[in-house]
PDB file of N, CA and C in Angstrom:
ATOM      1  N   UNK A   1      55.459  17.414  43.724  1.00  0.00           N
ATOM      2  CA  UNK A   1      54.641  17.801  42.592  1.00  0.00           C
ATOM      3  C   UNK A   1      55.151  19.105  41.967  1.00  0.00           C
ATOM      4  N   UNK A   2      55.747  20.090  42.535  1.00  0.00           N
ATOM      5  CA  UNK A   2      55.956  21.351  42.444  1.00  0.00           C
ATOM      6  C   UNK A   2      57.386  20.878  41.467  1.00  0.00           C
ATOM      7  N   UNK A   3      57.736  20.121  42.028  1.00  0.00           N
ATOM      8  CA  UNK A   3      59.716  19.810  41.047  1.00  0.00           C
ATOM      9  C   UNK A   3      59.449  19.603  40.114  1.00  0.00           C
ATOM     10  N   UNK A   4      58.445  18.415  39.464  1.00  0.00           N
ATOM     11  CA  UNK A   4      58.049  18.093  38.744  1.00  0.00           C
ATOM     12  C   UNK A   4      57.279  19.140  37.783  1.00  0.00           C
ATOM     13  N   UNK A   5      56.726  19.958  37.917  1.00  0.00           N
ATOM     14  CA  UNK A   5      56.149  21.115  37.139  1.00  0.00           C
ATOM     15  C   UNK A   5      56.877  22.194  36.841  1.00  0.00           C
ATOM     16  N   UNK A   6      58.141  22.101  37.491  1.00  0.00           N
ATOM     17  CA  UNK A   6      59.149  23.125  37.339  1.00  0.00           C
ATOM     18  C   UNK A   6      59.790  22.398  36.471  1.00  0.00           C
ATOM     19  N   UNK A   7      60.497  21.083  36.530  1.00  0.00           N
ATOM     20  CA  UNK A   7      61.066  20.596  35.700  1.00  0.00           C
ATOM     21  C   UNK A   7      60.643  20.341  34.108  1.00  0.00           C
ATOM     22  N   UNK A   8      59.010  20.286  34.105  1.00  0.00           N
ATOM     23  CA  UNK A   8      58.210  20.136  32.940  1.00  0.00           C
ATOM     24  C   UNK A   8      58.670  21.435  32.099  1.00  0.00           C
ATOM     25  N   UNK A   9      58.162  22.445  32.990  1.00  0.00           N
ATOM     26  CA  UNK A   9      58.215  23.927  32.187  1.00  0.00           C
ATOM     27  C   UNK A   9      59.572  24.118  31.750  1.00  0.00           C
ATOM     28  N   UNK A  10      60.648  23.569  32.703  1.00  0.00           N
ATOM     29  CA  UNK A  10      62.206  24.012  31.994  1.00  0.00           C
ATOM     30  C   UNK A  10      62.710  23.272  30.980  1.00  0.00           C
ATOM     31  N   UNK A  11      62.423  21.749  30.815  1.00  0.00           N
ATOM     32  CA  UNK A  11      62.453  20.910  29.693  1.00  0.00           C
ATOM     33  C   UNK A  11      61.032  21.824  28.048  1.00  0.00           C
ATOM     34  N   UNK A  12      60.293  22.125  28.422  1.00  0.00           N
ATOM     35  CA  UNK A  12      59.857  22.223  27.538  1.00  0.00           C
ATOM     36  C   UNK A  12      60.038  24.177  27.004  1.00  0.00           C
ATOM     37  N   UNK A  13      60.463  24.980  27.722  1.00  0.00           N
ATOM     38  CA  UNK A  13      61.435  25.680  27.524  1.00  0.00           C
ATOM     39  C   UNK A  13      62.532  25.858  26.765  1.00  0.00           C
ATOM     40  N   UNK A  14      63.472  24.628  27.357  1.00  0.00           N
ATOM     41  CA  UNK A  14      64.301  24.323  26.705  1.00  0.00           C
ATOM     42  C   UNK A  14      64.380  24.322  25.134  1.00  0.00           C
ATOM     43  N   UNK A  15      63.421  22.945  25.370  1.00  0.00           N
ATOM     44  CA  UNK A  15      63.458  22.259  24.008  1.00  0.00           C
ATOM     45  C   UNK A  15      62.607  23.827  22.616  1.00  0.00           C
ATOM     46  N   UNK A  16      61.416  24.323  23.187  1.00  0.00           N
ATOM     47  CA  UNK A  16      61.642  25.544  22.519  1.00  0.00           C
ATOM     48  C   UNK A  16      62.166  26.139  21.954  1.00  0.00           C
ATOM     49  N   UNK A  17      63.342  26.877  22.507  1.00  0.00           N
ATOM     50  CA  UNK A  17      64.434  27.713  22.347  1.00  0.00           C
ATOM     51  C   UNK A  17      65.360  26.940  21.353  1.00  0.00           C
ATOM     52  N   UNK A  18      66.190  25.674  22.447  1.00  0.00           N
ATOM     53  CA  UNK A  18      66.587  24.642  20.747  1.00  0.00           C
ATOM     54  C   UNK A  18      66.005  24.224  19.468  1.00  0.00           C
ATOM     55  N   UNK A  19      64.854  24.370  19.267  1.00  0.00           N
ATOM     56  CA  UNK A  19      64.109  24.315  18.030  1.00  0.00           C
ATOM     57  C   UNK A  19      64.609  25.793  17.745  1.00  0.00           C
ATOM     58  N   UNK A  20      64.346  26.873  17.952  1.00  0.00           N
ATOM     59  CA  UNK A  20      64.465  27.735  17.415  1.00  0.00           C
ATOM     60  C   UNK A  20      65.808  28.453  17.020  1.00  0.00           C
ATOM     61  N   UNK A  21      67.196  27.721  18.197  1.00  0.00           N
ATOM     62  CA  UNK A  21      68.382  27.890  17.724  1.00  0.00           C
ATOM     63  C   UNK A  21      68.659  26.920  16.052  1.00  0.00           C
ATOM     64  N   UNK A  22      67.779  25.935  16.124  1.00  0.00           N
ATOM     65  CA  UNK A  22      68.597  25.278  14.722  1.00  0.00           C
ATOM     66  C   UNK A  22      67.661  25.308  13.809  1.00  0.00           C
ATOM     67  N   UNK A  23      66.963  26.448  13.865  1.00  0.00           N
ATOM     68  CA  UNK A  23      66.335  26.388  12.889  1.00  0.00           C
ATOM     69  C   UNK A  23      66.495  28.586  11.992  1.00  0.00           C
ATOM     70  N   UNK A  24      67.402  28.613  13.080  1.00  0.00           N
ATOM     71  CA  UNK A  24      67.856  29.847  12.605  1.00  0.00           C
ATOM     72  C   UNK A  24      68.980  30.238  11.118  1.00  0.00           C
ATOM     73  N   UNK A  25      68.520  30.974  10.704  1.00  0.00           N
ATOM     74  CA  UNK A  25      69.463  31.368   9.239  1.00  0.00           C
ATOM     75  C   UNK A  25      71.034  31.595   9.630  1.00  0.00           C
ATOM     76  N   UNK A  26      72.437  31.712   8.732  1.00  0.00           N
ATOM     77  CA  UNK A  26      73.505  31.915   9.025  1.00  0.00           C
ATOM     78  C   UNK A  26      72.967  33.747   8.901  1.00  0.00           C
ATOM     79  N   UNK A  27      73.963  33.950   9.740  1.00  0.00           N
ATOM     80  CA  UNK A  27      74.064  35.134  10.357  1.00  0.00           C
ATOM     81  C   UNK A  27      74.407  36.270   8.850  1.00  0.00           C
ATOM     82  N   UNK A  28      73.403  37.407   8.449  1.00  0.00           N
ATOM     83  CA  UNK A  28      74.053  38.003   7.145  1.00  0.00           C
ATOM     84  C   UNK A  28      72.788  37.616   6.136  1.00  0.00           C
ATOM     85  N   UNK A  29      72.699  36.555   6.516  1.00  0.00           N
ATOM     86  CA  UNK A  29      71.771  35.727   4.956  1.00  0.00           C
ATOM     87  C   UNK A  29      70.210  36.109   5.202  1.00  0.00           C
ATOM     88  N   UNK A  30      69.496  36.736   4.500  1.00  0.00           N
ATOM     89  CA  UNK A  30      68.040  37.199   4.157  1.00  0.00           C
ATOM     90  C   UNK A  30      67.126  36.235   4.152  1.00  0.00           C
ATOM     91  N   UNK A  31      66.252  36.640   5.307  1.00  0.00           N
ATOM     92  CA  UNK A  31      65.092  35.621   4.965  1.00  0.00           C
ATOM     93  C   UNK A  31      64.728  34.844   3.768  1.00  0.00           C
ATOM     94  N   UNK A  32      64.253  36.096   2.814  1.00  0.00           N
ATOM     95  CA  UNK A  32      63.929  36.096   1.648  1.00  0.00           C
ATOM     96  C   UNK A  32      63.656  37.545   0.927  1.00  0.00           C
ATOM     97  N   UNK A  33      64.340  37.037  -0.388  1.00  0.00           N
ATOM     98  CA  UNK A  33      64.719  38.652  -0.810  1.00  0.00           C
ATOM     99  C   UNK A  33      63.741  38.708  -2.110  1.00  0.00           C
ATOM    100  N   UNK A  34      62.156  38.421  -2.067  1.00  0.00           N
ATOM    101  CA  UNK A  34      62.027  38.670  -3.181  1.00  0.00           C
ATOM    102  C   UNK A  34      61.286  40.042  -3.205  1.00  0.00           C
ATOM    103  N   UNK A  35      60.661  40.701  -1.822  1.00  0.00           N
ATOM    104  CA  UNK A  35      60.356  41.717  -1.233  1.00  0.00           C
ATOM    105  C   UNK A  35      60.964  42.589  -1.605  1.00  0.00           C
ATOM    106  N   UNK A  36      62.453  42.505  -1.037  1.00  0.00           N
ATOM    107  CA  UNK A  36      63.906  43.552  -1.130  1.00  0.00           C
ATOM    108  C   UNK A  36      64.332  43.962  -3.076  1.00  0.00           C
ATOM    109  N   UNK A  37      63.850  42.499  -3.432  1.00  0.00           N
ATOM    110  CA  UNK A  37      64.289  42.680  -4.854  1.00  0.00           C
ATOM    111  C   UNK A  37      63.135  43.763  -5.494  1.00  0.00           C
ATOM    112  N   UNK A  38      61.925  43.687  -5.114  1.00  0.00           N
ATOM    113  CA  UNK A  38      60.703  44.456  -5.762  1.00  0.00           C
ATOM    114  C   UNK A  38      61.180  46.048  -5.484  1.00  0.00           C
ATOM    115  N   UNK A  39      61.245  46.097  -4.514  1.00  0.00           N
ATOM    116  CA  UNK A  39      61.586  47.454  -3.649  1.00  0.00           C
ATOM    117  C   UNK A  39      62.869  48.095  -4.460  1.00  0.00           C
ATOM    118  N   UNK A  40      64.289  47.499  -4.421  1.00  0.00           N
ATOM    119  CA  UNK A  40      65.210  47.819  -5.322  1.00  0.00           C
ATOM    120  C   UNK A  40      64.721  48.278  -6.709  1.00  0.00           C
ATOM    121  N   UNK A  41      63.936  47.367  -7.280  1.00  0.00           N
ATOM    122  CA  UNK A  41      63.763  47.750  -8.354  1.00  0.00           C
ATOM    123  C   UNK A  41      62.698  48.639  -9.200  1.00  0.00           C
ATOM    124  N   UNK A  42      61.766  48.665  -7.875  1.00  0.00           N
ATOM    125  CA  UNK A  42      60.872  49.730  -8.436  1.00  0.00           C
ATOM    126  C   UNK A  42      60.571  50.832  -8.068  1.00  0.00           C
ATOM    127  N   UNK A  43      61.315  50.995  -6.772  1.00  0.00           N
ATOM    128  CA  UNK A  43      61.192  52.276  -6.298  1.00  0.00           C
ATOM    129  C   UNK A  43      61.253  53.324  -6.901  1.00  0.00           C
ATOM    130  N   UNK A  44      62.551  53.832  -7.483  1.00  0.00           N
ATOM    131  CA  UNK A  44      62.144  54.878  -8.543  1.00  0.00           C
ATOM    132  C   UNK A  44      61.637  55.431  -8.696  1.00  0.00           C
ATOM    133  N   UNK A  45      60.726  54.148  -9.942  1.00  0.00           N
ATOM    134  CA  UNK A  45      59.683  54.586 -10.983  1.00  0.00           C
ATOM    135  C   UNK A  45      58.355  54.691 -10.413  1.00  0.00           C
ATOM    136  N   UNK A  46      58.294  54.110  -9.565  1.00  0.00           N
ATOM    137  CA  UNK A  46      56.668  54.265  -8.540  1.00  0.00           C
ATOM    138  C   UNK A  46      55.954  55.406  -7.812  1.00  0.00           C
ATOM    139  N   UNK A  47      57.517  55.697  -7.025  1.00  0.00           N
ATOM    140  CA  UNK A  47      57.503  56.337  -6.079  1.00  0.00           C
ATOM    141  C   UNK A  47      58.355  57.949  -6.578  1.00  0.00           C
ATOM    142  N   UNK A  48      59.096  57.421  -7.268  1.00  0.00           N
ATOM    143  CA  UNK A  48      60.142  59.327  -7.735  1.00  0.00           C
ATOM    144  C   UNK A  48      60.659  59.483  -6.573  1.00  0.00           C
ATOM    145  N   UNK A  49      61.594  58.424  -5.625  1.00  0.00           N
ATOM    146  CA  UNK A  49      62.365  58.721  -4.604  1.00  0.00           C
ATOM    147  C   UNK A  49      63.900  57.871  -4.645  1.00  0.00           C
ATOM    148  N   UNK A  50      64.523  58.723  -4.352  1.00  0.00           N
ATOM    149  CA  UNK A  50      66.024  58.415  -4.194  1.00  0.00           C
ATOM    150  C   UNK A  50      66.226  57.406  -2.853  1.00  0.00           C
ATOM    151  N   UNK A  51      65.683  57.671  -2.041  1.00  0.00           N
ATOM    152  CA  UNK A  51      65.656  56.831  -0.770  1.00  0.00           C
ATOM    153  C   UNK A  51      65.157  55.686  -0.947  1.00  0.00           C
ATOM    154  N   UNK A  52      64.994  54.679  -0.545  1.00  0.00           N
ATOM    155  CA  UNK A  52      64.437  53.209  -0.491  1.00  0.00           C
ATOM    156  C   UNK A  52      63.887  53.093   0.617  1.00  0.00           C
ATOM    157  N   UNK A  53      64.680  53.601   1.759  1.00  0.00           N
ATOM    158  CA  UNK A  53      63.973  53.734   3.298  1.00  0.00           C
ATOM    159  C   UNK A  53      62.691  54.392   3.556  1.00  0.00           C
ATOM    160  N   UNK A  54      63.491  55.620   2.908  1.00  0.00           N
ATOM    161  CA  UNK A  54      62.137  56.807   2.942  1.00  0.00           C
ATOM    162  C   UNK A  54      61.027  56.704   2.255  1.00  0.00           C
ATOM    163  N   UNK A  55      60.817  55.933   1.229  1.00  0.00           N
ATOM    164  CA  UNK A  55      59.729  55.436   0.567  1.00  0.00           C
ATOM    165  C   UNK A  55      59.201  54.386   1.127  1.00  0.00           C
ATOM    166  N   UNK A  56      59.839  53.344   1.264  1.00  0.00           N
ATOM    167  CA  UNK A  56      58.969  52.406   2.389  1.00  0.00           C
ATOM    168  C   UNK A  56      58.057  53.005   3.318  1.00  0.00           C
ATOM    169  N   UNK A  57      58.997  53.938   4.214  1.00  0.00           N
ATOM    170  CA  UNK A  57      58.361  54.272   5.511  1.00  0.00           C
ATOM    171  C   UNK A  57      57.111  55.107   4.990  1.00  0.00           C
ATOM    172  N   UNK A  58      57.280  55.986   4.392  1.00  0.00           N
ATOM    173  CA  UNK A  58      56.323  57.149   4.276  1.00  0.00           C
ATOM    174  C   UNK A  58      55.383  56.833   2.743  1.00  0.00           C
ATOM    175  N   UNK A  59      55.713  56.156   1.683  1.00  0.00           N
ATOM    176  CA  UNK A  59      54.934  55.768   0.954  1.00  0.00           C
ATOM    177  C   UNK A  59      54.110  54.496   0.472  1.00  0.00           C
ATOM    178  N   UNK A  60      54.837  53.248   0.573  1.00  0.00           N
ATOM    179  CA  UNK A  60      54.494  52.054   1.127  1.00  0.00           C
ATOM    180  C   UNK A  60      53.983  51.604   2.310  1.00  0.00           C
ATOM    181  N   UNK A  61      54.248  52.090   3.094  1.00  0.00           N
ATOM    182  CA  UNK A  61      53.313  51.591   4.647  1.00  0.00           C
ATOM    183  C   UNK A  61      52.819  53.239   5.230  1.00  0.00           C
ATOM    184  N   UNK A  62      52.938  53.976   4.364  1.00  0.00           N
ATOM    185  CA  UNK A  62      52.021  55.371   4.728  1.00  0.00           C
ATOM    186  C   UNK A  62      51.442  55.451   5.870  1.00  0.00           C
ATOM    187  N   UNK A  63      49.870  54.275   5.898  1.00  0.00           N
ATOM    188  CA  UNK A  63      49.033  54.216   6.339  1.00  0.00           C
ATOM    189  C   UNK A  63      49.509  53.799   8.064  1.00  0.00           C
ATOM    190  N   UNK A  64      50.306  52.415   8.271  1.00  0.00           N
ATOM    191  CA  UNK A  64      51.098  52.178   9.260  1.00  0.00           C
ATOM    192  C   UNK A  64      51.848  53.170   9.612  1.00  0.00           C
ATOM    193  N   UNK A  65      52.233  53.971   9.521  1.00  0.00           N
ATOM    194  CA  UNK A  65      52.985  55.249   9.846  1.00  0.00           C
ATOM    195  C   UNK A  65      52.068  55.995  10.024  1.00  0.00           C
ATOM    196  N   UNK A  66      51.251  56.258   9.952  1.00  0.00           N
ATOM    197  CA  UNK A  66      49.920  57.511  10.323  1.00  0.00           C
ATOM    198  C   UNK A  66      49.655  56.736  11.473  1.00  0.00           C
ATOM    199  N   UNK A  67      49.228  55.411  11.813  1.00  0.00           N
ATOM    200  CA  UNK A  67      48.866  54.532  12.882  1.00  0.00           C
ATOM    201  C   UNK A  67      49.650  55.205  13.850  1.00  0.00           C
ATOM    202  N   UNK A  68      50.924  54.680  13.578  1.00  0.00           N
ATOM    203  CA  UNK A  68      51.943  54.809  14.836  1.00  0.00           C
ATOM    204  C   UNK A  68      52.246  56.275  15.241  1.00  0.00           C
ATOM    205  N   UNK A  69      52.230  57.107  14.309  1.00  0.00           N
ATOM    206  CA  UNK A  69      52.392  58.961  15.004  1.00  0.00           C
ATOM    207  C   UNK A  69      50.985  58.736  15.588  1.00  0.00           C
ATOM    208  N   UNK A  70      49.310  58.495  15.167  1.00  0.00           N
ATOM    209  CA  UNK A  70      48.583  58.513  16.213  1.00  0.00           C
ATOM    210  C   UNK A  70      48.831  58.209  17.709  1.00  0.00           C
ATOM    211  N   UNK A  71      49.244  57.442  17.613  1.00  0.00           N
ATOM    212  CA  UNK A  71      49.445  56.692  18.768  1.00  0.00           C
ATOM    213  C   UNK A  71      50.147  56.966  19.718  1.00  0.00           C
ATOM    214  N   UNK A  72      51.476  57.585  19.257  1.00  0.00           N
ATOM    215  CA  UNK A  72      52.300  58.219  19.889  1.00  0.00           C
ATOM    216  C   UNK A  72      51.646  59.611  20.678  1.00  0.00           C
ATOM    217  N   UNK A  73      51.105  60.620  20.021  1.00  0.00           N
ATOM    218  CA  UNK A  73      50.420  61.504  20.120  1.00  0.00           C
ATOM    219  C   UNK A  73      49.611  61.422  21.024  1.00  0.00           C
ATOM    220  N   UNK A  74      48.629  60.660  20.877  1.00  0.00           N
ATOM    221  CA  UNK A  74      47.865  59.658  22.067  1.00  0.00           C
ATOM    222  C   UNK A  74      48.372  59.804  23.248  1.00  0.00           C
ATOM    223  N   UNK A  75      49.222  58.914  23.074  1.00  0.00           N
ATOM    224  CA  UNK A  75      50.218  58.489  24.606  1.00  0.00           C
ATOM    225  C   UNK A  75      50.622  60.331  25.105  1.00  0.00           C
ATOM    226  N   UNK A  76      51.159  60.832  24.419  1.00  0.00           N
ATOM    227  CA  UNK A  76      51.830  62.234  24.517  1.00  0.00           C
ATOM    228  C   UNK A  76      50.922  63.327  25.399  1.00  0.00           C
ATOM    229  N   UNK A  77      49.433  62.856  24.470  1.00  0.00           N
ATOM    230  CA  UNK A  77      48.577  63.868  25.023  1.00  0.00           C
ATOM    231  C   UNK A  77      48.298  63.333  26.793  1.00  0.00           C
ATOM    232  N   UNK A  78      48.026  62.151  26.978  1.00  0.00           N
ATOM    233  CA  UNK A  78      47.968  61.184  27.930  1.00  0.00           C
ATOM    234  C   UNK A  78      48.912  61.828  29.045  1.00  0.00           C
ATOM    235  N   UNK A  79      49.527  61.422  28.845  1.00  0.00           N
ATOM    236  CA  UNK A  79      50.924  62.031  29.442  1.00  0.00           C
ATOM    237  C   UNK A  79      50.855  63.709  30.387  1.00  0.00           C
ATOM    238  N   UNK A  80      50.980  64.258  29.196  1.00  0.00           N
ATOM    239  CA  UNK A  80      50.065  65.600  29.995  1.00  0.00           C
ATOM    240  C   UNK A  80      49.048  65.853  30.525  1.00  0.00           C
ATOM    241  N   UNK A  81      48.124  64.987  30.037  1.00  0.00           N
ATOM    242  CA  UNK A  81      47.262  65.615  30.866  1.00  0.00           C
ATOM    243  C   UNK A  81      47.507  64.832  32.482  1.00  0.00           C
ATOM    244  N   UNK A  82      48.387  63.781  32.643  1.00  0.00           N
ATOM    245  CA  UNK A  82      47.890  63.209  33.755  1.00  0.00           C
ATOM    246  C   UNK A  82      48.874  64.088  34.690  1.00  0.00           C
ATOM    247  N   UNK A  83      49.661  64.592  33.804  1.00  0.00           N
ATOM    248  CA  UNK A  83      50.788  65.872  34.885  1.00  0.00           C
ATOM    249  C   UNK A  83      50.209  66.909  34.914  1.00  0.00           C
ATOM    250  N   UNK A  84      49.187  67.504  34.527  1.00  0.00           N
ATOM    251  CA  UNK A  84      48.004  68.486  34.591  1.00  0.00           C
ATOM    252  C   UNK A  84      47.564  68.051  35.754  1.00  0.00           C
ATOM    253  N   UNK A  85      47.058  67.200  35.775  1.00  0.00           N
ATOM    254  CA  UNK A  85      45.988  66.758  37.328  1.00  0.00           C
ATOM    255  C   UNK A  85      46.942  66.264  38.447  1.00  0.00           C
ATOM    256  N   UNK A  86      48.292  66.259  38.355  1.00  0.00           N
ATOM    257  CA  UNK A  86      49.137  66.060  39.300  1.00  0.00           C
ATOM    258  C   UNK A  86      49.774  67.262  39.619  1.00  0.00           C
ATOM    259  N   UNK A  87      49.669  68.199  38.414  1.00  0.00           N
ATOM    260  CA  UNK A  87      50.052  69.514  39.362  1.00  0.00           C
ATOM    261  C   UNK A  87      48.624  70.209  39.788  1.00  0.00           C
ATOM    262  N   UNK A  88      47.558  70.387  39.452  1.00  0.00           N
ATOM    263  CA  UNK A  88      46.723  70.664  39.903  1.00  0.00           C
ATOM    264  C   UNK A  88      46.463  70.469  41.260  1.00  0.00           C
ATOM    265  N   UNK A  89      46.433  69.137  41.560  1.00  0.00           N
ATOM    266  CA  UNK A  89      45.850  68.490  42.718  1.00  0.00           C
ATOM    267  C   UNK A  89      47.064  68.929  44.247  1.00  0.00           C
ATOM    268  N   UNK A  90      48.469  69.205  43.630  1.00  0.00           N
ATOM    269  CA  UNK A  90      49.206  69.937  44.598  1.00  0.00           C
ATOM    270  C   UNK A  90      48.906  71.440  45.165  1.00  0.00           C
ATOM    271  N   UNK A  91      48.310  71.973  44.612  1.00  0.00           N
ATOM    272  CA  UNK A  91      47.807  73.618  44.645  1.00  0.00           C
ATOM    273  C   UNK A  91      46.603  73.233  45.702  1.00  0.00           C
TER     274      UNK A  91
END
């Protein structure tokens, strides 16, 4: 019974992964660029930035970027304090 459930999971594994090898783009070629095309072209005038990156990150997903420094910070503060109570608890 056990071969058989191993064999299930590796056939359907398999077959997974091969769906997802041929259904992959040539290597280079863009999902879809009508995103990339907006961004190229309006950055600029929207935003008053020379960067394309740097406007994405910090003016277009702003908000997602405030998320993720929270979070980080979070973890950071986390962090210390739990080496606070690990040096503490040695004394």
């Amino acid at each position: 019974m056990r071969k058989v459930l191993l064999f299930t999971a590796f056939l359907f594994v398999s077959a997974f992964l091969l769906m997802g090898v041929t259904e992959m783009r040539p290597f280079g070629e863009p999902a879809a660029s009508a995103m990339d095309d907006y961004f190229i072209e309006n950055t600029q005038t929207e935003v008053a930035v020379n960067n394309i990156v740097t406007a994405v990150v910090f003016d277009y997903r702003g908000f997602d970027t405030l998320g993720e420094a929270t979070v980080l910070f979070a973890a950071v503060v986390c962090i210390l304090g739990l080496f606070r109570k690990l040096k503490e608890d040695e004394r």
